[in-house]
Protein backbone atom coordinates (compact mmCIF):
# COMPACT_ATOMS: atom_id res chain seq x y z
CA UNK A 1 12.56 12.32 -0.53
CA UNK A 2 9.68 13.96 -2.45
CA UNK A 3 10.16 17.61 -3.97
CA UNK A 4 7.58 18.95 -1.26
CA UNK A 5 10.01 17.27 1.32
CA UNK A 6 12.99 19.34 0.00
CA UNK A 7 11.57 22.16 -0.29
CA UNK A 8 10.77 21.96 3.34
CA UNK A 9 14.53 20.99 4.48
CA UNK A 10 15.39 24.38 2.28
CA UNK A 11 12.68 26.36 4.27
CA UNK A 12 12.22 28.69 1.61
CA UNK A 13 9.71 31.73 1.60
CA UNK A 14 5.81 30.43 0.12
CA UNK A 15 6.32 33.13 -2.82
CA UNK A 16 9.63 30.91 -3.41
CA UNK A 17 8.18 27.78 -3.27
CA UNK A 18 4.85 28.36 -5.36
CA UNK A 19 7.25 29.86 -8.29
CA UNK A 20 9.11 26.43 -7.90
CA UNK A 21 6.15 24.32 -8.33
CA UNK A 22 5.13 26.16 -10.97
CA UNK A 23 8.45 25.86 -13.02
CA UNK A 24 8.31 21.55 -12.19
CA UNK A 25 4.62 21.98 -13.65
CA UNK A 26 5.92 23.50 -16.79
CA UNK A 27 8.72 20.45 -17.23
CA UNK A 28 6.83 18.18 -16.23
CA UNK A 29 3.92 19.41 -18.70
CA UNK A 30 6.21 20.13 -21.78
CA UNK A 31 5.03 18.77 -24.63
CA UNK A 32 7.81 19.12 -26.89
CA UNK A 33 11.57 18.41 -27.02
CA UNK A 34 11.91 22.91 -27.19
CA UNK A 35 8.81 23.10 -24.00
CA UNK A 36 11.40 21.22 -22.23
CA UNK A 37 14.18 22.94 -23.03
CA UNK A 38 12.37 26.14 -22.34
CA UNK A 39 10.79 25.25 -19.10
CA UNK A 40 14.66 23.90 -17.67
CA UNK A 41 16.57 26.91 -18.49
CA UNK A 42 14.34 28.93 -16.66
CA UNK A 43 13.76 26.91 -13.80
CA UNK A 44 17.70 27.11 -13.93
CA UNK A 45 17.51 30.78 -14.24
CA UNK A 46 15.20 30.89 -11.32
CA UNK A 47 17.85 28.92 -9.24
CA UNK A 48 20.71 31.37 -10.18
CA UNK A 49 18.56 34.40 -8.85
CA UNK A 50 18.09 32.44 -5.77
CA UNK A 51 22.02 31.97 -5.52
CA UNK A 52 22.59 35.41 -6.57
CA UNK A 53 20.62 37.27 -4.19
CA UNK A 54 21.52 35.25 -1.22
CA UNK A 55 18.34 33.17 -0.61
CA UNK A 56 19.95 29.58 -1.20
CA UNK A 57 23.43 28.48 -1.62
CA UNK A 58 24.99 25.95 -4.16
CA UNK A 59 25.74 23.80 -1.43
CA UNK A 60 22.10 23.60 -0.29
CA UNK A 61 20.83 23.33 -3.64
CA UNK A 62 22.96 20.40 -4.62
CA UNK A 63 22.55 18.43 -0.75
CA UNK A 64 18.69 18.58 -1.55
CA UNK A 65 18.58 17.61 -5.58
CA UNK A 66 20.95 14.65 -5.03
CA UNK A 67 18.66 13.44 -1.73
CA UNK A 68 15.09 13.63 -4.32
């Protein structure tokens, strides 16, 4: 399953989804060992707001990662 494909199963708001694509850009783009480390803790920030206000569960989050 591609990331587009997830994010489809998850049905998430577009606002939702073009913040996630820009926080895989930023990983995917990092340049450096600290980019990296940078871009992943707050793409993993972003995923604990999601969790915290509701919008996804940890279930859902985990049934989507392990199936990309």
């Amino acid at each position: 399953m591609s990331i587009k494909e997830a994010l489809v199963v998850l049905n998430l708001l577009t606002a939702v989804k073009v913040q996630t694509f820009k926080l895989l850009a930023r990983i995917s783009q990092a340049a450096s060992a600290d980019e990296l480390w940078r871009a992943s803790d707050r793409a993993e920030g972003f995923v604990l707001g999601l969790e915290t206000v509701e919008a996804l569960d940890a279930a859902s989050i985990e049934g989507v990662v392990w199936r990309i």
